[in-house]
N, C-alpha and C. Protein backbone atom coordinates (compact mmCIF):
# COMPACT_ATOMS: atom_id res chain seq x y z
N UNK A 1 -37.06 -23.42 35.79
CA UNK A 1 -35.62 -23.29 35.96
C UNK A 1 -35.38 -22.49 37.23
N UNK A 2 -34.41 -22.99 38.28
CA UNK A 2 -34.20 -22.58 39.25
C UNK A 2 -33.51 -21.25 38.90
N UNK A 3 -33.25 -20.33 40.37
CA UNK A 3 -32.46 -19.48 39.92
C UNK A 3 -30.92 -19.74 39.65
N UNK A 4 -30.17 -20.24 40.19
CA UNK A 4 -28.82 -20.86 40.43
C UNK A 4 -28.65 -21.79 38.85
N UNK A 5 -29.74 -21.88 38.00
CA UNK A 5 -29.31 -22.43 36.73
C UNK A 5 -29.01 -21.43 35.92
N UNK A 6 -30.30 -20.26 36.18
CA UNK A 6 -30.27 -19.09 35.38
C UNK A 6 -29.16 -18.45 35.41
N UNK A 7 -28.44 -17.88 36.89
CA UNK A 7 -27.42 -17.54 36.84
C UNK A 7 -26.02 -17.92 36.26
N UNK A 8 -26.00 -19.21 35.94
CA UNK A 8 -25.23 -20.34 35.15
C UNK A 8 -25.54 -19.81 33.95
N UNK A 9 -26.83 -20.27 33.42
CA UNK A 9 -27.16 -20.00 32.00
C UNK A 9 -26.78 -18.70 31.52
N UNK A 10 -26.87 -17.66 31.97
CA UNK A 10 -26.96 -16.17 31.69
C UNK A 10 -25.15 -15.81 31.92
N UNK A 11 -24.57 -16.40 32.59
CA UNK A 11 -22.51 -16.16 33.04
C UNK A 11 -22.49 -16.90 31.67
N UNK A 12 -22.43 -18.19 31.05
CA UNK A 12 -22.61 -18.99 29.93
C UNK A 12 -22.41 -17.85 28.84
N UNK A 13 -23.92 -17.16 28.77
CA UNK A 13 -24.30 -16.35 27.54
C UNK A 13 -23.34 -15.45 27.85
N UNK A 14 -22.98 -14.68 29.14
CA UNK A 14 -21.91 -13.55 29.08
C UNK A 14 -20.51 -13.75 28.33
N UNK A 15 -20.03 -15.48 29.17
CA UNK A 15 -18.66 -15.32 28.46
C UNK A 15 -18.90 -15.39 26.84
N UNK A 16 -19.90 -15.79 26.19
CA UNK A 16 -19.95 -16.21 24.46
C UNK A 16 -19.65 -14.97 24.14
N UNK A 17 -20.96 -13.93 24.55
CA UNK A 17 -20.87 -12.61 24.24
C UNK A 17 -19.59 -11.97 24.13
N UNK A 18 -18.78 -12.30 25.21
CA UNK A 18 -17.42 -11.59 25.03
C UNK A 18 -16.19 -12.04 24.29
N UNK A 19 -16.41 -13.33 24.20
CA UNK A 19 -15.25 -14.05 23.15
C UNK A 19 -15.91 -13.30 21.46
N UNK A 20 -17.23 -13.75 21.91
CA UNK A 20 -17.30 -13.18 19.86
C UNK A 20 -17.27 -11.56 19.93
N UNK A 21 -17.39 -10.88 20.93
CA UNK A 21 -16.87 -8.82 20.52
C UNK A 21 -16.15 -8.87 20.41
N UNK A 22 -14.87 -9.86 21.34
CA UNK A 22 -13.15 -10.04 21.30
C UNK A 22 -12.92 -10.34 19.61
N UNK A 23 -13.63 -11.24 19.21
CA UNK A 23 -13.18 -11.83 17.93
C UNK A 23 -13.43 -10.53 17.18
N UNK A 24 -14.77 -10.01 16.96
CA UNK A 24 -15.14 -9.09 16.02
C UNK A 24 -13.52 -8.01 16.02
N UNK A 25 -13.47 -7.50 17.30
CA UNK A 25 -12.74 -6.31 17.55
C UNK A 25 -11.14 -6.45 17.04
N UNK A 26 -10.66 -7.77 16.82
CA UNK A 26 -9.12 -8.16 16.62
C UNK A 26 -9.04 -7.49 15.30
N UNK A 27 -8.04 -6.75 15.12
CA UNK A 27 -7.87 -6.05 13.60
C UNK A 27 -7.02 -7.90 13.00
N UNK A 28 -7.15 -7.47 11.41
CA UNK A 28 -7.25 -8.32 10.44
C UNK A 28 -5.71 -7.66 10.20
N UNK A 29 -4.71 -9.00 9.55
CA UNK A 29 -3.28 -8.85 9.67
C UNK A 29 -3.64 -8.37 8.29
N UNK A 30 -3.66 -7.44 7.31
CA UNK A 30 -3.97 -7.27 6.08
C UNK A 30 -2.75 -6.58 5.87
N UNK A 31 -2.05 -6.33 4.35
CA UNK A 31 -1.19 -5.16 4.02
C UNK A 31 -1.80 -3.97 4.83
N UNK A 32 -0.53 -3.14 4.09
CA UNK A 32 -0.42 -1.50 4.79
C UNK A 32 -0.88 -0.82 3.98
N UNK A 33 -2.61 -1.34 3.34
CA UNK A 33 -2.50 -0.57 2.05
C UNK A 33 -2.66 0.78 1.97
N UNK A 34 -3.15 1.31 3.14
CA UNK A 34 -3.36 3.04 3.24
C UNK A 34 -1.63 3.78 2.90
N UNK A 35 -0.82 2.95 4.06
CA UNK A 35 0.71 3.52 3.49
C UNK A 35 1.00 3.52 2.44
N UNK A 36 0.81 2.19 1.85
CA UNK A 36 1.25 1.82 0.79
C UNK A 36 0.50 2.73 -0.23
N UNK A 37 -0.38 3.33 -0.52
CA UNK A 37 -1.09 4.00 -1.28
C UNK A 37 -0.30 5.88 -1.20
N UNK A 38 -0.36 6.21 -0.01
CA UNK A 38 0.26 7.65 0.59
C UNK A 38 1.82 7.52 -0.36
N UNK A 39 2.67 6.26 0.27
CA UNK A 39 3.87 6.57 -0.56
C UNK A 39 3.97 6.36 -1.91
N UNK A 40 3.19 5.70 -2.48
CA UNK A 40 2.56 4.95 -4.05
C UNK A 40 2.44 7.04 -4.84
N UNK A 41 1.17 7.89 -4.03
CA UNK A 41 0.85 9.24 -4.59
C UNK A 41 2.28 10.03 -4.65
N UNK A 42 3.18 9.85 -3.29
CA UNK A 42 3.91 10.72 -3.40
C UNK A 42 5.68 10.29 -4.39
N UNK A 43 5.99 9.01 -4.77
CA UNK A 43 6.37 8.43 -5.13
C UNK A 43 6.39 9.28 -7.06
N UNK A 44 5.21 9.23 -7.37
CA UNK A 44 4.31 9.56 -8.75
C UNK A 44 4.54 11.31 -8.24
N UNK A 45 4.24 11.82 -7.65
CA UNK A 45 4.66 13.32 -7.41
C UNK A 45 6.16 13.37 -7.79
N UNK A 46 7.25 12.88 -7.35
CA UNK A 46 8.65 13.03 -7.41
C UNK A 46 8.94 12.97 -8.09
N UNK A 47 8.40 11.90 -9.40
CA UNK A 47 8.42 11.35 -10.67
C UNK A 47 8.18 12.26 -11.48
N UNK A 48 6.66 13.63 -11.48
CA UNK A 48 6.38 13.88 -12.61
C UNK A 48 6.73 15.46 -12.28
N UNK A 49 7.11 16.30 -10.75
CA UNK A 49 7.97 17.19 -10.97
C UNK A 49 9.67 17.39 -10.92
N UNK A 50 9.80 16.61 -11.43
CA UNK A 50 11.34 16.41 -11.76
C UNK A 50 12.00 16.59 -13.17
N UNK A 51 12.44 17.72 -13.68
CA UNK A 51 12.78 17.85 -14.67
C UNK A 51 14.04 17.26 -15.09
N UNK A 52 13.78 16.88 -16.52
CA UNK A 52 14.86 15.83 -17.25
C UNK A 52 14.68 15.86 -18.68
N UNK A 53 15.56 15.50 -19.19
CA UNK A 53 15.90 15.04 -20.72
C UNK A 53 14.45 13.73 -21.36
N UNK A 54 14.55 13.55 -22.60
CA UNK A 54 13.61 12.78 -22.55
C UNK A 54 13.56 11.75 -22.77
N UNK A 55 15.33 11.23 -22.96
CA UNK A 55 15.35 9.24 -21.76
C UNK A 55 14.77 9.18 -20.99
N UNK A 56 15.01 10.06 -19.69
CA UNK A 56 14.85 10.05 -18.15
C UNK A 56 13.42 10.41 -17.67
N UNK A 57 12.63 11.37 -19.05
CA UNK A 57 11.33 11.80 -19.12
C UNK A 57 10.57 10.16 -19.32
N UNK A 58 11.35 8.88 -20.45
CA UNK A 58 10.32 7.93 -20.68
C UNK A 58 10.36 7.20 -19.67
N UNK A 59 11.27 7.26 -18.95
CA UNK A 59 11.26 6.21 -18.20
C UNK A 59 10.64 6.11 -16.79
N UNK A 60 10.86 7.98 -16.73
CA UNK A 60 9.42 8.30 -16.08
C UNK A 60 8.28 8.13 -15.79
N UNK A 61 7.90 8.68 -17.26
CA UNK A 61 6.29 8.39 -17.74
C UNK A 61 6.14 6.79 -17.54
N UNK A 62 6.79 5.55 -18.11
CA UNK A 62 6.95 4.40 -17.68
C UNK A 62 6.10 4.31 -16.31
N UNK A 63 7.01 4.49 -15.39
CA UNK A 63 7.33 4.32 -13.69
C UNK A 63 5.46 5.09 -13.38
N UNK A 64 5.38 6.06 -13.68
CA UNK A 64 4.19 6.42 -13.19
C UNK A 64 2.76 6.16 -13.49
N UNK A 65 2.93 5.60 -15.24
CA UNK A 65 1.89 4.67 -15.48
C UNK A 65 1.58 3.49 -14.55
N UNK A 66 2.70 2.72 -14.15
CA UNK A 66 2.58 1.13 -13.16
C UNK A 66 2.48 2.30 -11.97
N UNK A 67 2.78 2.87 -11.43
CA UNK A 67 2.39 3.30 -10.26
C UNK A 67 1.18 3.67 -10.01
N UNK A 68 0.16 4.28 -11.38
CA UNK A 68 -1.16 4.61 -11.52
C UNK A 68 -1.79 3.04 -11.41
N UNK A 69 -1.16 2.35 -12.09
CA UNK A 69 -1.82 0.93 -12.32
C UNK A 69 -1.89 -0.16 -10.49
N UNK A 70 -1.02 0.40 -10.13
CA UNK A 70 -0.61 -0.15 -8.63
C UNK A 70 -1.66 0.54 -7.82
N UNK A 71 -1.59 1.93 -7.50
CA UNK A 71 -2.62 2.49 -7.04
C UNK A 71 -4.39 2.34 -7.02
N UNK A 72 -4.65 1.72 -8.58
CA UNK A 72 -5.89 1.38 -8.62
C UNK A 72 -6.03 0.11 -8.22
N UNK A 73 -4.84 -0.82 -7.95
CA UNK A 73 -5.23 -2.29 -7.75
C UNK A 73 -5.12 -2.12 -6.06
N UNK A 74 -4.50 -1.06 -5.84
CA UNK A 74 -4.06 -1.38 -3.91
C UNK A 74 -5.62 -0.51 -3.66
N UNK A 75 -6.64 0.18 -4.27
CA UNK A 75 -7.35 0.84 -3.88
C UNK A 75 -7.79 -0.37 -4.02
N UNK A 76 -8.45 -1.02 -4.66
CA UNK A 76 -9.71 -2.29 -4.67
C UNK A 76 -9.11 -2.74 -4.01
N UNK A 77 -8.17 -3.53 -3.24
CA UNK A 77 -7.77 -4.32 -1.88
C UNK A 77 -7.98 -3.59 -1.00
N UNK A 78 -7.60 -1.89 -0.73
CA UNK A 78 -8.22 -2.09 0.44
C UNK A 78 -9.70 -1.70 0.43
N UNK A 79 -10.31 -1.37 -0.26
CA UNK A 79 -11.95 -1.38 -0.05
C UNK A 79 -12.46 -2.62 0.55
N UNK A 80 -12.22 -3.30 -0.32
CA UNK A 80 -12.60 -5.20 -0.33
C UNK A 80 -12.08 -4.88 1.82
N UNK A 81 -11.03 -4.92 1.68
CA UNK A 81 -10.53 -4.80 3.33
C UNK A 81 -11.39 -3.62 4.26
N UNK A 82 -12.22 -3.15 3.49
CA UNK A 82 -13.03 -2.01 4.46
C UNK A 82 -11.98 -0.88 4.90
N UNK A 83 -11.52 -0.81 4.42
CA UNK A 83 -9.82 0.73 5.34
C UNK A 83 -10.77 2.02 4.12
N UNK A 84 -10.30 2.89 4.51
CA UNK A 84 -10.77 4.33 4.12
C UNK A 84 -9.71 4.93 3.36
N UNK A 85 -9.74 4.44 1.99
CA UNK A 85 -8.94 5.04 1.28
C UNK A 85 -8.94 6.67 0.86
N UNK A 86 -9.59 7.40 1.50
CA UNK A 86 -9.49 8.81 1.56
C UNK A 86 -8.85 9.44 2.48
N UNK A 87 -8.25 8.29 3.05
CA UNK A 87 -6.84 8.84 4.24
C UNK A 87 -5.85 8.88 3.86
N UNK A 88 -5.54 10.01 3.85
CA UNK A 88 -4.34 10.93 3.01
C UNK A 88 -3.45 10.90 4.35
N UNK A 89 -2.15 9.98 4.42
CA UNK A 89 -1.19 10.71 5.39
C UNK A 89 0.05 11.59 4.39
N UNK A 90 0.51 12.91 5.81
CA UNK A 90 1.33 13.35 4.95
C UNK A 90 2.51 12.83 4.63
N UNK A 91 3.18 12.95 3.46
CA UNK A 91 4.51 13.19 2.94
C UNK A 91 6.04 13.60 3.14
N UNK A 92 6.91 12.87 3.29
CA UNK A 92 8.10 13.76 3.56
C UNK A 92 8.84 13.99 1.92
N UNK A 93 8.84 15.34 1.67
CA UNK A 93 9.21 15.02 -0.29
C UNK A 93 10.55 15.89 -0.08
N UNK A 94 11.70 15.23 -0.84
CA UNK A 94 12.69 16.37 -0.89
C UNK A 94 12.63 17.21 -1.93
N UNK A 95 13.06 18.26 -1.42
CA UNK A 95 13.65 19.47 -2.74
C UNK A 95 14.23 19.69 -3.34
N UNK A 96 15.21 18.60 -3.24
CA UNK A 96 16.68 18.83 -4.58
C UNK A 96 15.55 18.15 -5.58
N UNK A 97 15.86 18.05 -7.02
CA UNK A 97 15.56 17.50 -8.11
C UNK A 97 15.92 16.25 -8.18
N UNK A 98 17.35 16.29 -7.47
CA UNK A 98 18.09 14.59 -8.05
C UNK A 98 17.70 13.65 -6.92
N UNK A 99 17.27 14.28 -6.28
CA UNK A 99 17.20 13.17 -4.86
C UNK A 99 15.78 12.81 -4.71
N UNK A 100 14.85 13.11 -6.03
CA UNK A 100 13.29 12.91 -5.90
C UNK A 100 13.50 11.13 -6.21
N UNK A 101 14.28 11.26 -7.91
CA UNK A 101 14.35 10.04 -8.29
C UNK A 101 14.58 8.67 -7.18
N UNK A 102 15.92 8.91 -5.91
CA UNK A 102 16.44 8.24 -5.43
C UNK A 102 15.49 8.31 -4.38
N UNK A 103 14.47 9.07 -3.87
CA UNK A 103 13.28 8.90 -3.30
C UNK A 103 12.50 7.98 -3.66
N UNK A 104 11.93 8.68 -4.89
CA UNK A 104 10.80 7.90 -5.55
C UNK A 104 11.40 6.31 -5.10
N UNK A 105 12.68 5.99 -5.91
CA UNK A 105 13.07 4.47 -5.52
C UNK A 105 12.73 3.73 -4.25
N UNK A 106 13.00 4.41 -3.13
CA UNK A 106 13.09 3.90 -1.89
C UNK A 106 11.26 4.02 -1.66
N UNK A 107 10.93 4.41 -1.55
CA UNK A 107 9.29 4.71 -1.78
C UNK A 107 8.26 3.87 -2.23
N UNK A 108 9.09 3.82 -3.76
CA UNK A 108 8.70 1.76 -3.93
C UNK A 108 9.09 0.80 -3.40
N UNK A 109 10.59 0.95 -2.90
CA UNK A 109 10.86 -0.37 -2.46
C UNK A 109 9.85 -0.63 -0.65
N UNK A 110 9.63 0.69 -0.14
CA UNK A 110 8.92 0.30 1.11
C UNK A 110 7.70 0.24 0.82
N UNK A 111 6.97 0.39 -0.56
CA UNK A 111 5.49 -0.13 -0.83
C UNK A 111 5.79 -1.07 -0.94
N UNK A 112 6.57 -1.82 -1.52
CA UNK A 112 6.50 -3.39 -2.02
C UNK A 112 6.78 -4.21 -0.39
N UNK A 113 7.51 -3.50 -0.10
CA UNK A 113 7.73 -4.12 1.82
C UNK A 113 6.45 -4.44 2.84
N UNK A 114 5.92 -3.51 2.37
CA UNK A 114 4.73 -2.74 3.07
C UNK A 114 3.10 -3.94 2.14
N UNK A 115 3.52 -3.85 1.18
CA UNK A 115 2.29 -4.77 0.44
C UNK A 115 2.80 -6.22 0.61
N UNK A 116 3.89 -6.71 0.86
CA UNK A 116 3.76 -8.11 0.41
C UNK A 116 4.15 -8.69 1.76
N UNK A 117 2.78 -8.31 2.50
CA UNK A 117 2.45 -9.24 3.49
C UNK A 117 1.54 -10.19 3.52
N UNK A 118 1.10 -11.07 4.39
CA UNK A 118 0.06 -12.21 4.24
C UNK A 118 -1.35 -11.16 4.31
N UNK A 119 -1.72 -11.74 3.36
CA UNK A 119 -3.39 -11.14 3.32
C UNK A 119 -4.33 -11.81 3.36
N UNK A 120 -5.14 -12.12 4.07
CA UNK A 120 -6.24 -13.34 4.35
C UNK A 120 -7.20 -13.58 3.81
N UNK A 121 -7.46 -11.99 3.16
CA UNK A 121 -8.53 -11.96 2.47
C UNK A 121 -8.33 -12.50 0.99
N UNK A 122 -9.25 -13.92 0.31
CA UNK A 122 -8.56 -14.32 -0.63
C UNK A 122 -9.20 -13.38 -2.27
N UNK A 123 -10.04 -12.72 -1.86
CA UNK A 123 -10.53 -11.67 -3.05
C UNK A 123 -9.69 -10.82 -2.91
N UNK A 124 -8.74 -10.11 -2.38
CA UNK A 124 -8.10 -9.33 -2.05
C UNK A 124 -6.39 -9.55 -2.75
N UNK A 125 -5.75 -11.18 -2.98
CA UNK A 125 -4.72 -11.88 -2.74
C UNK A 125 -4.19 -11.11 -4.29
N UNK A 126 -5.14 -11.27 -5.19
CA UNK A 126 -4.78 -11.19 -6.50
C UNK A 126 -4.92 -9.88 -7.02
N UNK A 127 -5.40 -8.54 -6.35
CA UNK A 127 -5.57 -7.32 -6.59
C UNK A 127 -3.91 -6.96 -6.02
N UNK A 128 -3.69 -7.19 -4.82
CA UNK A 128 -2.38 -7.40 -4.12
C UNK A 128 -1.26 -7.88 -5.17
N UNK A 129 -1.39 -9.14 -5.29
CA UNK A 129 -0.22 -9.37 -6.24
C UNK A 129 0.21 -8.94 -7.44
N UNK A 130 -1.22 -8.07 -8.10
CA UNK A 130 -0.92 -7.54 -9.89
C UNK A 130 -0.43 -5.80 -9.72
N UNK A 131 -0.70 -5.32 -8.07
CA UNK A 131 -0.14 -3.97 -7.74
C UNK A 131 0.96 -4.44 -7.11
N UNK A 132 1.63 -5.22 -6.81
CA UNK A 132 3.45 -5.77 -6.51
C UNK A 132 3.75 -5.58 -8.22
N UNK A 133 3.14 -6.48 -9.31
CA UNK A 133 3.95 -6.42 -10.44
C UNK A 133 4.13 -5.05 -10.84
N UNK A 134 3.01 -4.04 -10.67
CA UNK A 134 3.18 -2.69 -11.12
C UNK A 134 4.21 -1.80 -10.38
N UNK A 135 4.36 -2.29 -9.13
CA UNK A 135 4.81 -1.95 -8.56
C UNK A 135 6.77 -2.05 -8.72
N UNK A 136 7.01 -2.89 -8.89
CA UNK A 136 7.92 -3.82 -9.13
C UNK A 136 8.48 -3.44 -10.98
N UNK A 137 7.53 -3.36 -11.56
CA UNK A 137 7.60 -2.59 -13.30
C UNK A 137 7.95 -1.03 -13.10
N UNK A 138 7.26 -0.41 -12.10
CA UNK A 138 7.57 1.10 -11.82
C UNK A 138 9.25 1.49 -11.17
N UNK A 139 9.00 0.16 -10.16
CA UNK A 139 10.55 0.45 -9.37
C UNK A 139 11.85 0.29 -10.83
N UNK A 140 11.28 -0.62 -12.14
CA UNK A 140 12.45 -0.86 -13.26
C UNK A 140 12.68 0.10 -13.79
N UNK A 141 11.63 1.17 -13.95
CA UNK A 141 11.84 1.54 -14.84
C UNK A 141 12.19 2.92 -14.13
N UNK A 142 11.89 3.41 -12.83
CA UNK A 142 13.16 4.47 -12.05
C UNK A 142 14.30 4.32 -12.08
N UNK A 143 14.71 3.08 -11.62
CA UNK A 143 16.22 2.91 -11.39
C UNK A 143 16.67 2.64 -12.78
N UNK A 144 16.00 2.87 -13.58
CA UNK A 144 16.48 2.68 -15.44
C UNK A 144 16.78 4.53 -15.58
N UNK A 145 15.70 5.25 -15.01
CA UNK A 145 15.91 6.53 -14.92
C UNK A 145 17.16 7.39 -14.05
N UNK A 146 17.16 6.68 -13.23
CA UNK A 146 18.34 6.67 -12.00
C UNK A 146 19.64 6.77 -12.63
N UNK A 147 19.72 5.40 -13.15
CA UNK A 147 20.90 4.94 -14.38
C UNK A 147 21.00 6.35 -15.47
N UNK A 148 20.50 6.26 -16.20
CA UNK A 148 20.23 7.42 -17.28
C UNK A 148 21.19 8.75 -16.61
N UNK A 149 20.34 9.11 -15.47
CA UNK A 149 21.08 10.18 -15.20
C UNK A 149 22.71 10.18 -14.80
N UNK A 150 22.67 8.95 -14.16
CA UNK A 150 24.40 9.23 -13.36
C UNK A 150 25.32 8.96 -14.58
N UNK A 151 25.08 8.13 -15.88
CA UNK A 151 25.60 8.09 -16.91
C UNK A 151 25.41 8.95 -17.80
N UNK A 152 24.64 9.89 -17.73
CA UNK A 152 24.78 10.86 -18.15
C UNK A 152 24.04 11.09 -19.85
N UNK A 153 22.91 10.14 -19.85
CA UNK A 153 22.04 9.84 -21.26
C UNK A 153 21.11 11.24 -20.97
């Protein structure tokens, strides 16, 4: 082999080399499950120091069971996804009492925003979708708590 092939052959092998690091290196469009997990903990914080009557206590306890149940299904998605679920971002939590609940709410509603994106990974699809239902069961049963209070149960 001449040299002028080699040099061909070897530019050849360079560009492959760089299309497949390009490929490796493209992050994967996956949920936000690290967010989604951070506001999922602090969500369940607002929930269980918030003092109340004990309508507003079940419906609580309710909300934070599916939020426990959400949390363990968004942790196996993102493992399966390789993300580092020991990344704790911080929290913004308020301090009134009444405004945890109407937190907590919004908290779920941007996990569920935040999770129900396209996920490619298809082992992943169905851990995803059974932490939306918990998710989605937790958000009922706040704004059932929500209710409770402004009516005054």
């Amino acid at each position: 082999m001449n040299s002028n092939n080699k040099l061909v052959l070897h530019g050849h092998l360079l560009v492959l080399a760089l299309l497949f690091a390009g490929c490796a290196s493209q992050p994967s469009r996956h949920p936000a499950y690290l967010h989604a997990l951070s506001d999922l903990r602090s969500a369940r914080w607002m929930l269980e120091h918030r003092p109340g009557d004990a309508a507003v206590g079940m419906h609580e306890s309710d909300a934070v069971n599916e939020i426990d149940r959400a949390i363990s299904e968004i942790k196996r998605a993102a493992v399966d996804d390789g993300k580092n679920i020991h990344d704790h971002p911080s929290a913004d939590l308020p301090h009134d009492y009444r405004g945890r609940l109407h937190k907590a709410a919004d908290l779920l509603r941007k996990v569920r925003a935040d999770t129900y994106r396209e996920e490619d990974n298809p082992d992943a699809r169905g851990l995803r979708d059974r932490a939306l239902g918990h998710v989605d069961a937790a958000l009922h049963a706040t704004e059932q708590a929500i209710h409770d209070v402004e009516v005054g149960r």
